[in-house]
C-alpha atoms as a PDB file:
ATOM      1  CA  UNK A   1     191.160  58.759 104.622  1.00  0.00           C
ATOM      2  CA  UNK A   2     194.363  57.797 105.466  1.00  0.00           C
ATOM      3  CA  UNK A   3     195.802  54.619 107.245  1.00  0.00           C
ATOM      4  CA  UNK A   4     198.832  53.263 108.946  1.00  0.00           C
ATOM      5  CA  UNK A   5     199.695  49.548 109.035  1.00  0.00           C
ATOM      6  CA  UNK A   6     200.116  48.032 112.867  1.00  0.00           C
ATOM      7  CA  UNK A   7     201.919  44.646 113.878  1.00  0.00           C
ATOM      8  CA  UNK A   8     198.178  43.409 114.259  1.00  0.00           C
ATOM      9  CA  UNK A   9     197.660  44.266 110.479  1.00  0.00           C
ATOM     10  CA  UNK A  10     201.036  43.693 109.237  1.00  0.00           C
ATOM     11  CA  UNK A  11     201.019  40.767 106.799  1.00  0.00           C
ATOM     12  CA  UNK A  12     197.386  41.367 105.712  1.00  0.00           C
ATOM     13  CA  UNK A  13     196.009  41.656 101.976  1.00  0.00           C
ATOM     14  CA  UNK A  14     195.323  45.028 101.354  1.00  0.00           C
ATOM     15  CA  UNK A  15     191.812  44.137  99.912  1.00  0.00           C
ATOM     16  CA  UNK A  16     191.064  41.973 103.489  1.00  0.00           C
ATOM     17  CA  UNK A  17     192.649  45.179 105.597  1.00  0.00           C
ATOM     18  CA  UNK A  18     190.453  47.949 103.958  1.00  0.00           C
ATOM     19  CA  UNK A  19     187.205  45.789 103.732  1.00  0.00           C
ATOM     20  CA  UNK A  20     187.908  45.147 108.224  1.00  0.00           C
ATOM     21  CA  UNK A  21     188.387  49.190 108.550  1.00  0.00           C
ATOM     22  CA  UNK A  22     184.496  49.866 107.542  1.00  0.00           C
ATOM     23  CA  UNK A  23     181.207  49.113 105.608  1.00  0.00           C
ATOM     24  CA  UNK A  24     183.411  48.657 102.513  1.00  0.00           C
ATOM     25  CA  UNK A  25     182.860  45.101 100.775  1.00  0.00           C
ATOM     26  CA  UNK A  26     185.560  43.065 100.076  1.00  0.00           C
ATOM     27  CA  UNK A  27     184.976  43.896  96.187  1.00  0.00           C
ATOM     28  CA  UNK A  28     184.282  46.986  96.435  1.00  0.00           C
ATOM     29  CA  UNK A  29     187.435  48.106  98.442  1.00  0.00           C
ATOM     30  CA  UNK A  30     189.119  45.821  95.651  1.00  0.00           C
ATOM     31  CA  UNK A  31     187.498  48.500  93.178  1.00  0.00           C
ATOM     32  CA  UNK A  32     189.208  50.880  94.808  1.00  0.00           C
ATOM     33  CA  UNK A  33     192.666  49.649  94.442  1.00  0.00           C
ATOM     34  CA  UNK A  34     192.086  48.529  90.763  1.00  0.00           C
ATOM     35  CA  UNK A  35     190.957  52.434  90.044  1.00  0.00           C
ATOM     36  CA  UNK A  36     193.963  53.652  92.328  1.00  0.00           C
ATOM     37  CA  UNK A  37     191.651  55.951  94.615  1.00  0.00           C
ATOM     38  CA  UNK A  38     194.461  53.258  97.319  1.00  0.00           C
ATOM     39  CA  UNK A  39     197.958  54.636  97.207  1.00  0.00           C
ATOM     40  CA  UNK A  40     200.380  52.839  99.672  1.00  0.00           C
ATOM     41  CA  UNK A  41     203.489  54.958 100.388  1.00  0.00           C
ATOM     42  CA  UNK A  42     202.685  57.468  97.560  1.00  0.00           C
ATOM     43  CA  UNK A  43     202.427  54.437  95.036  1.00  0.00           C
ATOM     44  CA  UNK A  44     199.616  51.998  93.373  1.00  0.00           C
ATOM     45  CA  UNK A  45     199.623  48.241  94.192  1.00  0.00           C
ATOM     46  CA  UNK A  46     197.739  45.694  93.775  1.00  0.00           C
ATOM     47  CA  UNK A  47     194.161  44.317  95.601  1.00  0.00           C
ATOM     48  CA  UNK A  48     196.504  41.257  96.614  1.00  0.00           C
ATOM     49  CA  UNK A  49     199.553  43.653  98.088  1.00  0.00           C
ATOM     50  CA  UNK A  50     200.333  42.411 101.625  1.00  0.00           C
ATOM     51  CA  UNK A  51     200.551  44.866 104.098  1.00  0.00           C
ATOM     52  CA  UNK A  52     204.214  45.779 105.937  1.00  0.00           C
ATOM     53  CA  UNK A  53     204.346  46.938 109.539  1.00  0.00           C
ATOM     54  CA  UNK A  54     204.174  50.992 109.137  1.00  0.00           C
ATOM     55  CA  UNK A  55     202.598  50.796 105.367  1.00  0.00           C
ATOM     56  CA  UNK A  56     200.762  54.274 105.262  1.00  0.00           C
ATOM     57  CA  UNK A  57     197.380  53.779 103.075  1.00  0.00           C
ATOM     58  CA  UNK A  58     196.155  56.779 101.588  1.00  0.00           C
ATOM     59  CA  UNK A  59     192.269  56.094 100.461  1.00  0.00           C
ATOM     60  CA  UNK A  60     189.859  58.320  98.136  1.00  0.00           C
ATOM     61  CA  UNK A  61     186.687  57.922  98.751  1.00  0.00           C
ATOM     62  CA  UNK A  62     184.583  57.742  95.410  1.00  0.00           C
ATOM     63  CA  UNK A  63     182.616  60.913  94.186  1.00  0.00           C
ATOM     64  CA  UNK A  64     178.854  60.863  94.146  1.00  0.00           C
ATOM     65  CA  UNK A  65     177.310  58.605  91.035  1.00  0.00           C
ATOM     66  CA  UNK A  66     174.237  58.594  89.095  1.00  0.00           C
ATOM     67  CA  UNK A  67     171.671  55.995  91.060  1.00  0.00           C
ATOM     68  CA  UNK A  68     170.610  53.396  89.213  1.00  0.00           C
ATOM     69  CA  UNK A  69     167.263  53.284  92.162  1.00  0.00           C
ATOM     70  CA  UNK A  70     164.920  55.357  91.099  1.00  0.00           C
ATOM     71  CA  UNK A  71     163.716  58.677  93.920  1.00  0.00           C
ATOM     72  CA  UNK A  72     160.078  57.486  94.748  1.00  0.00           C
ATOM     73  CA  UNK A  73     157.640  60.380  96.481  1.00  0.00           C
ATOM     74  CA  UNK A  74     157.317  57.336  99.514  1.00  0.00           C
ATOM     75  CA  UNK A  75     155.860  59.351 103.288  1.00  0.00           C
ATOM     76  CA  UNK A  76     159.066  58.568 105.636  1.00  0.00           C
ATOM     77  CA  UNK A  77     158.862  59.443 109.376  1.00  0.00           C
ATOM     78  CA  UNK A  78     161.896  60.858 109.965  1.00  0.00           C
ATOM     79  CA  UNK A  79     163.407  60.922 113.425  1.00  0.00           C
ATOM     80  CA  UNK A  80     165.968  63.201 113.205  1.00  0.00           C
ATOM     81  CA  UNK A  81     167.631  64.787 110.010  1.00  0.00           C
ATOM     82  CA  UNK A  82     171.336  67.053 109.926  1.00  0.00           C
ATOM     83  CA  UNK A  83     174.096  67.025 107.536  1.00  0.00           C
ATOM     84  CA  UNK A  84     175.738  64.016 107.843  1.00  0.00           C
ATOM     85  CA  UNK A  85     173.166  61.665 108.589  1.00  0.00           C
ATOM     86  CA  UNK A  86     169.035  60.552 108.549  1.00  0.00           C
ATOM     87  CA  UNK A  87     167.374  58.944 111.313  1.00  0.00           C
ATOM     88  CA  UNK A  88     164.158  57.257 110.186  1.00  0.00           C
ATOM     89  CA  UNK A  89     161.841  54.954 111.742  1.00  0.00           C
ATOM     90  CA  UNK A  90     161.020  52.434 109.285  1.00  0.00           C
ATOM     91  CA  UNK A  91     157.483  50.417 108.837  1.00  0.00           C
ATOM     92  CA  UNK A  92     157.151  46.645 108.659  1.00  0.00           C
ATOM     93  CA  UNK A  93     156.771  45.605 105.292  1.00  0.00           C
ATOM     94  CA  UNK A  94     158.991  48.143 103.673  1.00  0.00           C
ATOM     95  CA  UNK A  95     161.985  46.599 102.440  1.00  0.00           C
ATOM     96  CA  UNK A  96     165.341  48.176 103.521  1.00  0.00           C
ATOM     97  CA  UNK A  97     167.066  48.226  99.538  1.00  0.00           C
ATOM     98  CA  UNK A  98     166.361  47.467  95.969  1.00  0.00           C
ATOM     99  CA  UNK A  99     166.806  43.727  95.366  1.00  0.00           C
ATOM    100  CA  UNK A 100     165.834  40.875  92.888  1.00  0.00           C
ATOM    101  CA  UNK A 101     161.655  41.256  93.545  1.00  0.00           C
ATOM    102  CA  UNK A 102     161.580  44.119  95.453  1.00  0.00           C
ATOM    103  CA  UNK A 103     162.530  47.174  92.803  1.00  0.00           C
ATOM    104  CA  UNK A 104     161.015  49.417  93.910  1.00  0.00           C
ATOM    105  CA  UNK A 105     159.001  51.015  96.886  1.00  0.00           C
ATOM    106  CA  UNK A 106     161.997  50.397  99.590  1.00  0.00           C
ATOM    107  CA  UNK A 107     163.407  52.522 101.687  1.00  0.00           C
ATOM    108  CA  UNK A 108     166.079  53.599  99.436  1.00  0.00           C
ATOM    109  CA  UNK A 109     163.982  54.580  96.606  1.00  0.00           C
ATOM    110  CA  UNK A 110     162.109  57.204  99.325  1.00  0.00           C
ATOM    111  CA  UNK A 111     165.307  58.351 100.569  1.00  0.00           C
ATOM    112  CA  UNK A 112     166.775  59.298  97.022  1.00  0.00           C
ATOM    113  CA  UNK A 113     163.571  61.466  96.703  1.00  0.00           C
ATOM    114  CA  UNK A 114     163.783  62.975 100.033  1.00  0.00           C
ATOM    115  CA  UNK A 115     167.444  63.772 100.675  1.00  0.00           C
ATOM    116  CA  UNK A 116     167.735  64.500  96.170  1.00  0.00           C
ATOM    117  CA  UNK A 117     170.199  61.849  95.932  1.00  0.00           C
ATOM    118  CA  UNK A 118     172.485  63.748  98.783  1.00  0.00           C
ATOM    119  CA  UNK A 119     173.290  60.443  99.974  1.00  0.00           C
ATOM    120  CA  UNK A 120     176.536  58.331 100.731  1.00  0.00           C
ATOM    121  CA  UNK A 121     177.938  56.795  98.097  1.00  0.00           C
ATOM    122  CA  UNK A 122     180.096  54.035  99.436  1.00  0.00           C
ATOM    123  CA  UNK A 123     177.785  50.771  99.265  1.00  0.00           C
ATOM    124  CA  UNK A 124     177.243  51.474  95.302  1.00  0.00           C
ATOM    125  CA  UNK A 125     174.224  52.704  93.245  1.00  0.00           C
ATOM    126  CA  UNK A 126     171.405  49.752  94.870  1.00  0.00           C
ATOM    127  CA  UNK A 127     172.303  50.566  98.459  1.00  0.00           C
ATOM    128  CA  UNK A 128     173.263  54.388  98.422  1.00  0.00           C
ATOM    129  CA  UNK A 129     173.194  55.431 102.463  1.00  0.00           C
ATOM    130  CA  UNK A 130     172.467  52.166 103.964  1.00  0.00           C
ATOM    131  CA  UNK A 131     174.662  51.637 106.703  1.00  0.00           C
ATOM    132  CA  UNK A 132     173.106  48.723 108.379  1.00  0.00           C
ATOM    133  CA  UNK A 133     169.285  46.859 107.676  1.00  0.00           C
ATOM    134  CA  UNK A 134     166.655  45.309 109.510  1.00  0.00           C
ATOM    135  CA  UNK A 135     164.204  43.167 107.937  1.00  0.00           C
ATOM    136  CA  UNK A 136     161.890  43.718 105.683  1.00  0.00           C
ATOM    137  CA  UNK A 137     159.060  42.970 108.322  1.00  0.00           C
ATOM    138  CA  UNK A 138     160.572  44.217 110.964  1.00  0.00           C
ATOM    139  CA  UNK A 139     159.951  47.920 112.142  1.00  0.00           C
ATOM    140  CA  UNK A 140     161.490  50.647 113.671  1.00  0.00           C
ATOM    141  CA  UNK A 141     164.945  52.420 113.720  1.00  0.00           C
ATOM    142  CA  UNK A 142     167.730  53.192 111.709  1.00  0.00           C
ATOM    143  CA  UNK A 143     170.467  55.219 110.552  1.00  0.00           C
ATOM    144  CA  UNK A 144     171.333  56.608 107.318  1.00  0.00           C
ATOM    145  CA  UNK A 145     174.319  58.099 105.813  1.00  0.00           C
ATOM    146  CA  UNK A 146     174.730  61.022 103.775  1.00  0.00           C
ATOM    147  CA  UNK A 147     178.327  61.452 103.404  1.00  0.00           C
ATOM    148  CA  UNK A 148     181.354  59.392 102.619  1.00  0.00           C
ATOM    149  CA  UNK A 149     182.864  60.297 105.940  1.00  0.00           C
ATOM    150  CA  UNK A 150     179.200  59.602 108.197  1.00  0.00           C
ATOM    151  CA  UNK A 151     178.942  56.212 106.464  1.00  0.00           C
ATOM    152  CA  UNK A 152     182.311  55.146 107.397  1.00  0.00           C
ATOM    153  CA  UNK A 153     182.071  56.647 111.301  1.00  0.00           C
ATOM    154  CA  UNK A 154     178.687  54.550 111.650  1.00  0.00           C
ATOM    155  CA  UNK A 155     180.107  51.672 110.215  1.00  0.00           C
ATOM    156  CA  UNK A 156     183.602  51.441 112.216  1.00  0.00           C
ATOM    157  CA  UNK A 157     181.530  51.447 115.435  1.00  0.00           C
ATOM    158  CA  UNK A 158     179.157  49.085 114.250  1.00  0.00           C
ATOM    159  CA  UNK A 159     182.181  46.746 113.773  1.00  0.00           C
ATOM    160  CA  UNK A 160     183.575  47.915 117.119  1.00  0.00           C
ATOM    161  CA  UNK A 161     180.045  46.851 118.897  1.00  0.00           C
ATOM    162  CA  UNK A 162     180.010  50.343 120.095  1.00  0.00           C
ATOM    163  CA  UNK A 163     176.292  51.030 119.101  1.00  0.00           C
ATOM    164  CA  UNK A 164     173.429  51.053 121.163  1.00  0.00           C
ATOM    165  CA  UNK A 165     171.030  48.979 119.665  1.00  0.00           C
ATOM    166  CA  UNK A 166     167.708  47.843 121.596  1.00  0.00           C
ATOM    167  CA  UNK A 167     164.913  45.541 119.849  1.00  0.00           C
ATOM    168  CA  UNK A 168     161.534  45.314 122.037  1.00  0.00           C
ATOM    169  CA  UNK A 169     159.638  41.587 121.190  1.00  0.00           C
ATOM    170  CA  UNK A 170     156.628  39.572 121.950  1.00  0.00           C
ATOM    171  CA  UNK A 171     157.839  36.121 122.446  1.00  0.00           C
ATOM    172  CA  UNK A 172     156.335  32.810 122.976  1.00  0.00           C
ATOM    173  CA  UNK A 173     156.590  30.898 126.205  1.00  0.00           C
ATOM    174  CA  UNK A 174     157.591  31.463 129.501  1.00  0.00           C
ATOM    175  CA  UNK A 175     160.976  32.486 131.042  1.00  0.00           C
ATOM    176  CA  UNK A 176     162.538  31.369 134.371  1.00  0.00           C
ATOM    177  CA  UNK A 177     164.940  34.137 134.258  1.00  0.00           C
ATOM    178  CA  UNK A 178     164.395  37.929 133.684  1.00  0.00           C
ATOM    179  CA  UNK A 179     167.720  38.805 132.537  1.00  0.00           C
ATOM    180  CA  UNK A 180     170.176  36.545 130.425  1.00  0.00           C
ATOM    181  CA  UNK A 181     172.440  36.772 127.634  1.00  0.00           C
ATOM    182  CA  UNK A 182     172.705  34.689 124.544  1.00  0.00           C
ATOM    183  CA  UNK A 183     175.975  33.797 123.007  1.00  0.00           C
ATOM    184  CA  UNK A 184     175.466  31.483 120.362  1.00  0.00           C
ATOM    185  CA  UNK A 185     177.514  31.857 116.857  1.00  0.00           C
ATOM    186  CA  UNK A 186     174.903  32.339 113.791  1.00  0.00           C
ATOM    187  CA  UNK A 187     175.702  30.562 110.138  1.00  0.00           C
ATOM    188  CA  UNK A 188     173.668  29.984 107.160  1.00  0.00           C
ATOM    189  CA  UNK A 189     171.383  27.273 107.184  1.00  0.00           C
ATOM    190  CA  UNK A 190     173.008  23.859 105.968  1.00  0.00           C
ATOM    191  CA  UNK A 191     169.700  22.642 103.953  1.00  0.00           C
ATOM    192  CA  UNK A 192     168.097  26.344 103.875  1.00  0.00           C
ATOM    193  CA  UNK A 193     170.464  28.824 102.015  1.00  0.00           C
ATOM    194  CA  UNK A 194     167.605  31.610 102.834  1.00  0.00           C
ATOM    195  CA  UNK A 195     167.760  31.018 106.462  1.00  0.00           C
ATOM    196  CA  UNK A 196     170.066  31.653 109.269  1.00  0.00           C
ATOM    197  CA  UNK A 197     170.652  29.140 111.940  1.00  0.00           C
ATOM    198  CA  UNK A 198     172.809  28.487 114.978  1.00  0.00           C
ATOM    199  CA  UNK A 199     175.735  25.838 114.778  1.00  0.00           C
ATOM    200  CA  UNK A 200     178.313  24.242 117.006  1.00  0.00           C
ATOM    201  CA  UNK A 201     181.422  24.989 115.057  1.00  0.00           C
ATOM    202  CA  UNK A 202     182.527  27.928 112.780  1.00  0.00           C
ATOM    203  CA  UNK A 203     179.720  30.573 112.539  1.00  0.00           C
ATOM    204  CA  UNK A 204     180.307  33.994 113.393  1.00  0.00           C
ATOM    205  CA  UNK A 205     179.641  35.629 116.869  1.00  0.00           C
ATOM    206  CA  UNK A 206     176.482  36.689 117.919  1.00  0.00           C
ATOM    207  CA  UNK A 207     175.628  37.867 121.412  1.00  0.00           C
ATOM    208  CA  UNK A 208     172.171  39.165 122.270  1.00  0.00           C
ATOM    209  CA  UNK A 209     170.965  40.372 126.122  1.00  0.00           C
ATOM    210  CA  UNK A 210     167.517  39.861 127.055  1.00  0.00           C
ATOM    211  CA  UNK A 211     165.896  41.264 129.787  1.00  0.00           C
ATOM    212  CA  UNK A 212     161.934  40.004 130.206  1.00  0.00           C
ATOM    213  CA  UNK A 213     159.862  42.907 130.674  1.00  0.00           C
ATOM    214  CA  UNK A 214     156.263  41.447 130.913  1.00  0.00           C
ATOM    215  CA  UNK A 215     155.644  38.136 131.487  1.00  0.00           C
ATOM    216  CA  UNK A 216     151.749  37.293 130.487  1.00  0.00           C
ATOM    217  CA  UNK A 217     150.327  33.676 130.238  1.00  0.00           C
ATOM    218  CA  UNK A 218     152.294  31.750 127.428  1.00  0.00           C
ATOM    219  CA  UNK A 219     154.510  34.889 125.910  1.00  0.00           C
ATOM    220  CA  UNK A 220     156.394  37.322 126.893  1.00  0.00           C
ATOM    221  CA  UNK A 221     157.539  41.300 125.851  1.00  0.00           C
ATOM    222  CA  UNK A 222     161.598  41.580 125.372  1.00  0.00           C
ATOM    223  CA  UNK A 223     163.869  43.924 125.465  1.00  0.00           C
ATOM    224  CA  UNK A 224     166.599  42.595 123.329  1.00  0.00           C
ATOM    225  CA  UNK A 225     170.261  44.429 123.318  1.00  0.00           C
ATOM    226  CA  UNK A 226     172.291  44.043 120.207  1.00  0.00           C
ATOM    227  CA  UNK A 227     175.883  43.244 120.975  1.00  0.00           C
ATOM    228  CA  UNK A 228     176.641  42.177 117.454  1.00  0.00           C
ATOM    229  CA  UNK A 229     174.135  42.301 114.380  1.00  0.00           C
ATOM    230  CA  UNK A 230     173.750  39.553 112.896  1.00  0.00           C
ATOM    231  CA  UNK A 231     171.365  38.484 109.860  1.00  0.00           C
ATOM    232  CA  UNK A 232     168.074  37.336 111.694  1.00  0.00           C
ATOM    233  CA  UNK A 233     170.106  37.555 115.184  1.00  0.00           C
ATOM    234  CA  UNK A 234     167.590  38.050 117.642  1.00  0.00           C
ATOM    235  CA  UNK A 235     164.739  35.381 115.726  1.00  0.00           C
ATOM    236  CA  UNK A 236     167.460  32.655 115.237  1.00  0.00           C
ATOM    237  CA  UNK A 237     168.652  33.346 119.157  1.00  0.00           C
ATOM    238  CA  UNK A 238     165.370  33.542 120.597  1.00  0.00           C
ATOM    239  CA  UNK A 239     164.025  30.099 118.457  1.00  0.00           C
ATOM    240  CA  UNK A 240     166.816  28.289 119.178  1.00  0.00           C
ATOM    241  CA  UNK A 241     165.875  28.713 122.461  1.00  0.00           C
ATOM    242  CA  UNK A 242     161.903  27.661 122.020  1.00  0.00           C
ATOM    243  CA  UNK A 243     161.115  31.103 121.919  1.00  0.00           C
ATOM    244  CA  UNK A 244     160.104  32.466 118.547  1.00  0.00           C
ATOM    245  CA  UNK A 245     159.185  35.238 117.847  1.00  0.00           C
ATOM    246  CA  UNK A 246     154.948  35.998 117.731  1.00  0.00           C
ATOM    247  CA  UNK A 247     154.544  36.491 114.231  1.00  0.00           C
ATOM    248  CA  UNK A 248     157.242  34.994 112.870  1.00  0.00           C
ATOM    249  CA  UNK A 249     156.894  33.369 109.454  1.00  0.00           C
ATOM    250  CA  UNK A 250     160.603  31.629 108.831  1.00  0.00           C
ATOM    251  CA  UNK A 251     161.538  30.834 112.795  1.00  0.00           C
ATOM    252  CA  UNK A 252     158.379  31.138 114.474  1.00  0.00           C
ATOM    253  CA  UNK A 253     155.913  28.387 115.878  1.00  0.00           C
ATOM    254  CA  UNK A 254     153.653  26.713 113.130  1.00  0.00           C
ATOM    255  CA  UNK A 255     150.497  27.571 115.136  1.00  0.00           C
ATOM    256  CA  UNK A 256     151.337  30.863 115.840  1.00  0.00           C
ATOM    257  CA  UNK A 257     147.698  31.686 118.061  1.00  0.00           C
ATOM    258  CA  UNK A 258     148.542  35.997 118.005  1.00  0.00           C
ATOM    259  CA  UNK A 259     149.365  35.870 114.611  1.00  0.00           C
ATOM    260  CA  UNK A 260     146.120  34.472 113.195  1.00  0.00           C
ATOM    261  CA  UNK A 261     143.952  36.419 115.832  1.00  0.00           C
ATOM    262  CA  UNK A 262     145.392  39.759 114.687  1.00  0.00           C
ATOM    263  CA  UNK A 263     146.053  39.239 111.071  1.00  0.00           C
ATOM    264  CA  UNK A 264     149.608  39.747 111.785  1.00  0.00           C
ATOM    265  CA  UNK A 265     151.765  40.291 108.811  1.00  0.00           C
ATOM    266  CA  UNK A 266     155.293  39.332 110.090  1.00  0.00           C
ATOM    267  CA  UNK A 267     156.914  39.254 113.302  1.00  0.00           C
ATOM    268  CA  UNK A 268     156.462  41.406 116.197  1.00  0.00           C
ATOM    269  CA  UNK A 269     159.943  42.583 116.862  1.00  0.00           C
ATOM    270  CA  UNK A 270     160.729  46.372 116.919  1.00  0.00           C
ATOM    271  CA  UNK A 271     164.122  48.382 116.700  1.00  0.00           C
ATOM    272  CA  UNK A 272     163.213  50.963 119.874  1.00  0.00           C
ATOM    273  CA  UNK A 273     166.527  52.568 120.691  1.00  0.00           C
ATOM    274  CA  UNK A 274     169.697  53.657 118.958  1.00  0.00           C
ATOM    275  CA  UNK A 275     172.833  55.331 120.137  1.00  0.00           C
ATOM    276  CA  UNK A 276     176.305  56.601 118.453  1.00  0.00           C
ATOM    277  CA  UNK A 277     178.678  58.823 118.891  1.00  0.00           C
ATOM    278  CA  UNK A 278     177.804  61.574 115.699  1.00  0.00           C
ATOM    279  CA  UNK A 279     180.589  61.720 113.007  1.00  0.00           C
ATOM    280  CA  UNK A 280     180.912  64.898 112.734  1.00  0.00           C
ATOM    281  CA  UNK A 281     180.580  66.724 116.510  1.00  0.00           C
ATOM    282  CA  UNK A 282     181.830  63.859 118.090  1.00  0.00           C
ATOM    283  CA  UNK A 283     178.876  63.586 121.225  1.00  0.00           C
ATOM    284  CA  UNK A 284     176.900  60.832 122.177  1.00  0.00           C
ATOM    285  CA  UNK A 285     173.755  60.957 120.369  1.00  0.00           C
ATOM    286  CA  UNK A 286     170.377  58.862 121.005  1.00  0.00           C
ATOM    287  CA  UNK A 287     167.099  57.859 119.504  1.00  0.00           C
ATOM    288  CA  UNK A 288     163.984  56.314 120.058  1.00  0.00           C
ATOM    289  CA  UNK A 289     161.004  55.235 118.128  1.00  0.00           C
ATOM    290  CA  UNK A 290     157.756  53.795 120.331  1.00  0.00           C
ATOM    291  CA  UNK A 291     156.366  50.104 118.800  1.00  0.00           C
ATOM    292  CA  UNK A 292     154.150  50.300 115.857  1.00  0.00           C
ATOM    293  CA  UNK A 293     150.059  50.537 116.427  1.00  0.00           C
ATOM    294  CA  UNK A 294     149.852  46.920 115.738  1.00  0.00           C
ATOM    295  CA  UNK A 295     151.946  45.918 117.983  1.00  0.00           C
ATOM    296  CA  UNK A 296     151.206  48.316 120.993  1.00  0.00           C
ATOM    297  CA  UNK A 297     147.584  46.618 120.192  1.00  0.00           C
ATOM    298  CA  UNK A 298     148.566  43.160 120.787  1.00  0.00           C
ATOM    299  CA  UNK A 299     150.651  44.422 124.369  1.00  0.00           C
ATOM    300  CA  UNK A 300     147.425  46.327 125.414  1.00  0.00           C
ATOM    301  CA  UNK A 301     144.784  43.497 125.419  1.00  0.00           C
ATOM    302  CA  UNK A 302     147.368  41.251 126.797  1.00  0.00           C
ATOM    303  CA  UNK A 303     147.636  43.482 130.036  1.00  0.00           C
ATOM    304  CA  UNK A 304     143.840  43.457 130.184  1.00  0.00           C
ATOM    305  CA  UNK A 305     144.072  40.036 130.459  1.00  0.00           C
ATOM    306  CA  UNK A 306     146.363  40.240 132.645  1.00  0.00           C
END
C-alpha cells in the first residue's frame, strides 16, 4: 500500500497518520514501523517520525500468522461468501471475538474453521477478519475480511461513513415524530468504565437517524441508520432519550414488561441491512438479513393487538 503525505497530513506522527488511513490500531501500525514493513522515501524511521508535505509511505502489509483462536466446527449462516470477503448473519448471544471470558465459541473461532484460517490478518491473531462488531446480544449482519487488501477497503469507508448500515428495534414509549436524527457525542461512562454514555463536552461523534415504523401502545419498531458506529450507539442514543431498548440489560428500563413475558435474553435490536462498495470489483454491493424468530414473535402479537 502506498501513501503520499497532503498539507492536511503534513506535520502528523507517522504512527497517528497510518492508524487514521484504516482499521489499523495505533500499536499495531507502530508494529509496523518498528519491523520496517513502513518505508518513508525508500528509508526506515521511526513510529514518532512526523510527516512532511509530499512524504511518500510505502506500507507492507503483514503475511498470514499462526492463530492463536482455535477453528471451532460452530453452524454459521452465511449471507454471501467470494474471495475477498464473508457476509454472515450473526445470532444473539454469540460473541463477535475471543476475549477475557469468552474463549471460545465466538464468531471468530467458527470462521477460522470455515474459511481454514483464509482470513485477514491485520487486527492480529484474537481478531483475525473482524472488520467491525456488534454486540454480543445483538443479532444480525456483518462483514468479514479475508484479505489484507478487503479489510483495509471495508475499513476506510467505515471511517469515511460511507456504509450503509440499518438496525431495526423495538423501543419503549411513544414518539411524536416519525423521522428524526440523533446527534449526540458518545464517551465512556464517568462512574461505569463498562458502559457508554452521552456527555456534553469531548466525546466522539455519533449520529443515528430514526425513522418510527410501527407505533403500538407503549413501544415502538425502529429503523435505525448508522451514520457513525459507535460502541453501544444506537442503546446509549435511544436511552438517553427515554427510549431503551426492549430487552435491554445495561440501558434498558428496570421493569422491562416484553422482556420478562418472552424470556428475552438481551435486547431486541437487529443489524437488517448493509451496503459497500466491494474491494475488489469496485460496485455497490447490498445485504439483508430478516429479524431473528424471537423477535419477529414479539412484532407479530403486538400487531394482533393492535
Amino acid at each position: 500500500m502506498q501513501y503520499v503525505c497532503d498539507e492536511a497530513s503534513a506535520g502528523l506522527r507517522l504512527d497517528v497518520f497510518l492508524s487514521e488511513q484504516g482499521d489499523l490500531t495505533r500499536s499495531a501500525a507502530q508494529k509496523l514501523i518498528e519491523n520496517e514493513s513502513v518505508l518513508v522515501g525508500g528509508s526506515a524511521v521511526s513510529k514518532n517520525y512526523k510527516l512532511r508535505l509530499g512524504d511518500v509511505m510505502e506500507v507492507t502489509l503483514p503475511e498470514a500468522v499462526e492463530l492463536l483462536a482455535a477453528p471451532e466446527d460452530i453452524p454459521l449462516d452465511i449471507v454471501f461468501e467470494d474471495e475477498d470477503c464473508i457476509i454472515v448473519n450473526k445470532p444473539q448471544g454469540m460473541v463477535v471475538h475471543p476475549a477475557p471470558g469468552h474463549v471460545g465459541g465466538t464468531l471468530v473461532n467458527a470462521l477460522l474453521f470455515h474459511a481454514k484460517g483464509r482470513l485477514s490478518a491485520i487486527n492480529g491473531v484474537i481478531r483475525p477478519g473482524i472488520v467491525h462488531r456488534i454486540d454480543r446480544d445483538t443479532s444480525g449482519i456483518l462483514v468479514v475480511a479475508k484479505t489484507n487488501e478487503a479489510h483495509l477497503s471495508l475499513a476506510k469507508q467505515i471511517k469515511e461513513h460511507s456504509v450503509h448500515r440499518v438496525y431495526f428495534c423495538l423501543a419503549y414509549g411513544r414518539f411524536k415524530e416519525t423521522e428524526f436524527t440523533v446527534e449526540k457525542p458518545i464517551d465512556r461512562h464517568p462512574k461505569d468504565r463498562k458502559k457508554m454514555a452521552v456527555c456534553s463536552r469531548g466525546g466522539r461523534n455519533a449520529v443515528t437517524h430514526v425513522t418510527v415504523l410501527r407505533q403500538y401502545e407503549d413501544c415502538a419498531l425502529l429503523r435505525c441508520q448508522l451514520e457513525t458506529g459507535r460502541t453501544h450507539q444506537i442503546r446509549v442514543h435511544l436511552s438517553s432519550l427515554g427510549h431503551p431498548v426492549v430487552g435491554d440489560p445495561v440501558y434498558g428500563v428496570k421493569t422491562d414488561r416484553l422482556a420478562k413475558k418472552y424470556g428475552l435474553a438481551g435486547q431486541l435490536l437487529h443489524a437488517a441491512e448493509l451496503g459497500f462498495i466491494h474491494p475488489t470489483t469496485e460496485e455497490a454491493v447490498s445485504f439483508s438479513a430478516p429479524v431473528p424468530q424471537h423477535f419477529q414473535k414479539v412484532i407479530d402479537d403486538l400487531e394482533l393487538k393492535g
